[in-house]
N, C-alpha and C. Protein backbone atom coordinates (compact mmCIF):
# COMPACT_ATOMS: atom_id res chain seq x y z
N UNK A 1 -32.05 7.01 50.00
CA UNK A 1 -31.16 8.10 49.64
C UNK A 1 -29.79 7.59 49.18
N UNK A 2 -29.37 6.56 50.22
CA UNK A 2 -28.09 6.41 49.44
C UNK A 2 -28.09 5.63 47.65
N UNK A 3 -28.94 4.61 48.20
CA UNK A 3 -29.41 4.29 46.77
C UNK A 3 -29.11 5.18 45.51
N UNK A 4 -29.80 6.24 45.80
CA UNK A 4 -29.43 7.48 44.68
C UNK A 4 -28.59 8.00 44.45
N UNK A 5 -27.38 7.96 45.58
CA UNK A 5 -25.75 8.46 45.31
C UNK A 5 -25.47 7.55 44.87
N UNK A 6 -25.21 6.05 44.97
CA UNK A 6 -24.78 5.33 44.45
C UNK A 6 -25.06 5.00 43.12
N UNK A 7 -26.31 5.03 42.65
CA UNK A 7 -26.91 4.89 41.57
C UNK A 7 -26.26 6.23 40.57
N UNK A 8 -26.08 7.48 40.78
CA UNK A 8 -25.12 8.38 40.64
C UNK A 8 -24.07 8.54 40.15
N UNK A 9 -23.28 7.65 41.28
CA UNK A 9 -22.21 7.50 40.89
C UNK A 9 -21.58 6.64 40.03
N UNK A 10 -22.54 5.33 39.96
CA UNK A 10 -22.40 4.17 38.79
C UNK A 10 -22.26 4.92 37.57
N UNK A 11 -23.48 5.76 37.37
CA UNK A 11 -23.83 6.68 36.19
C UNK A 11 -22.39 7.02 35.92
N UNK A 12 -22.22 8.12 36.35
CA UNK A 12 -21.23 9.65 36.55
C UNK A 12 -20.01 9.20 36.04
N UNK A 13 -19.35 7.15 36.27
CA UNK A 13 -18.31 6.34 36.17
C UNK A 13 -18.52 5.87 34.96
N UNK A 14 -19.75 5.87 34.50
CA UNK A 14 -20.04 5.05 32.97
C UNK A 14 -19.35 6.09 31.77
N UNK A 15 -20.21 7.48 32.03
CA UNK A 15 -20.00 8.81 31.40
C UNK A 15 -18.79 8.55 31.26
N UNK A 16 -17.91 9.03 32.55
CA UNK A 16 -16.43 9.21 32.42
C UNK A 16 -15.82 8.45 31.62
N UNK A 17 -15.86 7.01 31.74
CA UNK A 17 -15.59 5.67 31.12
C UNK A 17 -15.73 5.78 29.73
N UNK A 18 -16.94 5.85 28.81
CA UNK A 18 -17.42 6.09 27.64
C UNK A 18 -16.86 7.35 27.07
N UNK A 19 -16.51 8.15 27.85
CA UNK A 19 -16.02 9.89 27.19
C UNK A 19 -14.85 9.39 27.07
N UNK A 20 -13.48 8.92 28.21
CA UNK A 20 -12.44 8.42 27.88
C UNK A 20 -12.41 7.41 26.60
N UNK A 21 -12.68 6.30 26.65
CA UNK A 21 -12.87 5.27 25.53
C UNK A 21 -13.06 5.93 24.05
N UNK A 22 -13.76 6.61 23.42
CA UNK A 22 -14.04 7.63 22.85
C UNK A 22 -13.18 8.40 22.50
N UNK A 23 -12.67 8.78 23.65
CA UNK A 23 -11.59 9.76 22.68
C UNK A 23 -10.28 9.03 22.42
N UNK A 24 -10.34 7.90 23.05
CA UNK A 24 -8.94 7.20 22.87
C UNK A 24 -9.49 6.38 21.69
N UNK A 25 -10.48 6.44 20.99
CA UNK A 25 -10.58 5.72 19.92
C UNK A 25 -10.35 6.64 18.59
N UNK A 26 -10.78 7.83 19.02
CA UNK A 26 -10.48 9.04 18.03
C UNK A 26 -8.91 9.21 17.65
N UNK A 27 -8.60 8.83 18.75
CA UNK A 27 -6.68 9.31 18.71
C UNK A 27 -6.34 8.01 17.97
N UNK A 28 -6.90 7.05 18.21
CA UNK A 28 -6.54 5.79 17.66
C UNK A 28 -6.85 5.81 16.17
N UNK A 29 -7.87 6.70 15.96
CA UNK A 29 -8.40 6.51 14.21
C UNK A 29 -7.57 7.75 13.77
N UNK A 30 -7.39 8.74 14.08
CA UNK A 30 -6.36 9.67 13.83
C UNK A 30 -4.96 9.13 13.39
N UNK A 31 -4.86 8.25 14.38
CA UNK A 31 -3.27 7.99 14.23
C UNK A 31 -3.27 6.62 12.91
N UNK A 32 -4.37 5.86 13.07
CA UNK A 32 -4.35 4.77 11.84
C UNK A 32 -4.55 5.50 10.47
N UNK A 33 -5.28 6.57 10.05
CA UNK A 33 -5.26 7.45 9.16
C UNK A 33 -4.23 8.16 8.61
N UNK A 34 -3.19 8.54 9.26
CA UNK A 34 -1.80 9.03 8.81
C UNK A 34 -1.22 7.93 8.54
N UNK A 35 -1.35 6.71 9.20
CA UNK A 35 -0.28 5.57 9.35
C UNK A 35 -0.62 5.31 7.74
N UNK A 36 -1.89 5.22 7.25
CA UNK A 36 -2.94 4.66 5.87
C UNK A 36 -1.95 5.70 5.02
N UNK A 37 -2.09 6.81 5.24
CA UNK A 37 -1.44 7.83 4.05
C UNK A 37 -0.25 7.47 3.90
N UNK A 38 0.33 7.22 4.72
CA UNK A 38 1.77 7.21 4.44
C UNK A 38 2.65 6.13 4.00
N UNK A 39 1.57 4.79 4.08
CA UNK A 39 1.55 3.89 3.26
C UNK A 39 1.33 3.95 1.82
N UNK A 40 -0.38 4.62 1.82
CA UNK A 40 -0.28 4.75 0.64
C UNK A 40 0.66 5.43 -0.72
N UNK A 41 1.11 6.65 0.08
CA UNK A 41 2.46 7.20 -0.39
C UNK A 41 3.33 6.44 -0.46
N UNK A 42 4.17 5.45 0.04
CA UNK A 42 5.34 4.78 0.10
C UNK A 42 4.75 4.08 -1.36
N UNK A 43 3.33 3.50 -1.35
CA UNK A 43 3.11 2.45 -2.28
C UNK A 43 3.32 3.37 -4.09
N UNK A 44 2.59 4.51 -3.72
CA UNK A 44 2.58 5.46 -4.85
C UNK A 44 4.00 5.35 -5.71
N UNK A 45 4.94 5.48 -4.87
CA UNK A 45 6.52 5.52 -4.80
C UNK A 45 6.94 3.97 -5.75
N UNK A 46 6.48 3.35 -4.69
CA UNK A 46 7.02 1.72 -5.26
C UNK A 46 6.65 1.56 -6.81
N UNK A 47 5.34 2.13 -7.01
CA UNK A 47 4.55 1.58 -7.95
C UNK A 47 5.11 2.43 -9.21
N UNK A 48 5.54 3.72 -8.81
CA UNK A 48 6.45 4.59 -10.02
C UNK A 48 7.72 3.76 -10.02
N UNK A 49 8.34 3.46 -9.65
CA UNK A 49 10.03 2.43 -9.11
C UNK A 49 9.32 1.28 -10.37
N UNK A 50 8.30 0.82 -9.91
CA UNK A 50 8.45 -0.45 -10.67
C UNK A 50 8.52 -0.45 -12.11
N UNK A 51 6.86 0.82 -12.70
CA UNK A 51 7.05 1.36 -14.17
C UNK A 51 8.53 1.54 -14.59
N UNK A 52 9.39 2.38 -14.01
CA UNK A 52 11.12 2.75 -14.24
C UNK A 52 11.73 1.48 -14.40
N UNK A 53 11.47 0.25 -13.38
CA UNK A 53 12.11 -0.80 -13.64
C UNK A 53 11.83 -1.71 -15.15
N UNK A 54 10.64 -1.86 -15.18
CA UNK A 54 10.29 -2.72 -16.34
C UNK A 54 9.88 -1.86 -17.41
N UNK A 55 10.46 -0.74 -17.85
CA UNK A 55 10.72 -0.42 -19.34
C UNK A 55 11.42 -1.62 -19.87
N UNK A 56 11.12 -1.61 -21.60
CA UNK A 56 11.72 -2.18 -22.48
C UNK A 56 13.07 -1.79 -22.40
N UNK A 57 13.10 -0.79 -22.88
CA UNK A 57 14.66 -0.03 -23.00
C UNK A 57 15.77 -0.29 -21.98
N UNK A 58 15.14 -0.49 -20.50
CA UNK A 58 16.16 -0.48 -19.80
C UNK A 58 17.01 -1.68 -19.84
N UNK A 59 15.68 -2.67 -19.76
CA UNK A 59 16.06 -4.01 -19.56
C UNK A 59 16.72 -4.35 -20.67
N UNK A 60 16.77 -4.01 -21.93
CA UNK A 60 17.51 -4.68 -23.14
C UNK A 60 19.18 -3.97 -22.88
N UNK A 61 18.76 -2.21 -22.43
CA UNK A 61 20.45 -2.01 -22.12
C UNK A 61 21.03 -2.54 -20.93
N UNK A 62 20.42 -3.16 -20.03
CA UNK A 62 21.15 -4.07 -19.20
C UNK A 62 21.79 -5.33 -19.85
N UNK A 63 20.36 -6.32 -20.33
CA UNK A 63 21.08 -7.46 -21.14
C UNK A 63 21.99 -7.40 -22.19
N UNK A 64 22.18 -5.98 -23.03
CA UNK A 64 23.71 -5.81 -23.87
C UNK A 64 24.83 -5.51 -22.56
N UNK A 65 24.91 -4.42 -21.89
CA UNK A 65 25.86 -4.42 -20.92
C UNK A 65 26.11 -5.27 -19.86
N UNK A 66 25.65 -6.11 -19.39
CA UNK A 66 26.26 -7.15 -18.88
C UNK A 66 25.75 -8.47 -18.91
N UNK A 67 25.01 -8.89 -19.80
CA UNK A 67 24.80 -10.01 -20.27
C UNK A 67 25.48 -10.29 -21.61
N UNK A 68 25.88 -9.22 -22.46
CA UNK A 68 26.21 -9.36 -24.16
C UNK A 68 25.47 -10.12 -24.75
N UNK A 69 23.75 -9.70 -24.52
CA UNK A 69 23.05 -10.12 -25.15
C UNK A 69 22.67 -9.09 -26.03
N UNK A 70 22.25 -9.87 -27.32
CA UNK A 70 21.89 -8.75 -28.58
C UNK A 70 20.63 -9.14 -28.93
N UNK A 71 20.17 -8.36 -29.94
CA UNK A 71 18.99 -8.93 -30.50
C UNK A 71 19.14 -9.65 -31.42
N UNK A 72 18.66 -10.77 -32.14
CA UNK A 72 18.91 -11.44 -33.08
C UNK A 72 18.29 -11.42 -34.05
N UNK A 73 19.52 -10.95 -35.51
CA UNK A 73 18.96 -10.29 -36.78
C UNK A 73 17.68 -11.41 -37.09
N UNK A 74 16.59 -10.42 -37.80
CA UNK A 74 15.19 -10.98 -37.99
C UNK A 74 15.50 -12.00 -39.86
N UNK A 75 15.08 -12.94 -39.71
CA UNK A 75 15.36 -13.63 -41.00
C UNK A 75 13.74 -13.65 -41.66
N UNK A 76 13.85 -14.03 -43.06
CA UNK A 76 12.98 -14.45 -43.76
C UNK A 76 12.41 -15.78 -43.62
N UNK A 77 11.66 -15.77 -43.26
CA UNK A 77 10.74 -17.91 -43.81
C UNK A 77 10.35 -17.93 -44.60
N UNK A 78 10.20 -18.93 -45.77
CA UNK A 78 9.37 -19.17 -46.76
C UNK A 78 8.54 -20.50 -46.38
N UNK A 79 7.49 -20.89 -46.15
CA UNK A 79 7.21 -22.40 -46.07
C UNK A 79 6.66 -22.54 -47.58
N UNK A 80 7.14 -24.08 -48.15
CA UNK A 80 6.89 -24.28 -49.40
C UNK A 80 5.21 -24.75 -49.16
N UNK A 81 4.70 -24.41 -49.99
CA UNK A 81 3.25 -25.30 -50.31
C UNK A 81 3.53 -26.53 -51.02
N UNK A 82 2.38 -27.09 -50.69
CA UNK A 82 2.05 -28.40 -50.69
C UNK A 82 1.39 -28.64 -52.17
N UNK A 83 1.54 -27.88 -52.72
CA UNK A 83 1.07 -27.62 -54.27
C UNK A 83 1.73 -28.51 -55.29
């Protein structure tokens, strides 16, 4: 008889054990899932920031305004032949 309470109660401790574990893994994937979004949002963010950064346009009106860099007028080449 006691055998069987004890045997019981091993059980009854596993359950409990496994139901806890379980849900603390749920809360745990819950909470890594928002943590994921809200990364991925931040990244969404960065990744528009960066397109804005590396336009053509910007970067050339930076290098005239504080580099006084210009573009440099385009010339003609002729290479002579060997004729």
């Amino acid at each position: 008889m006691i055998f069987w309470l004890v045997g019981f109660a091993v059980l009854a401790l596993v359950k409990v054990w496994q139901t806890v574990t379980v849900d603390e893994l749920f809360r745990k994937n819950s909470q890594l899932k928002a943590e994921l979004k809200q990364v991925e949002d931040k990244n969404a963010v960065l990744k528009a920031e960066i397109e804005r950064l590396k336009r053509e346009e910007r970067i050339v009106e930076i290098a005239n305004r504080e580099l006084g860099l210009v573009h440099a007028p385009k010339i003609g080449l002729t290479i002579p032949s060997d004729e």
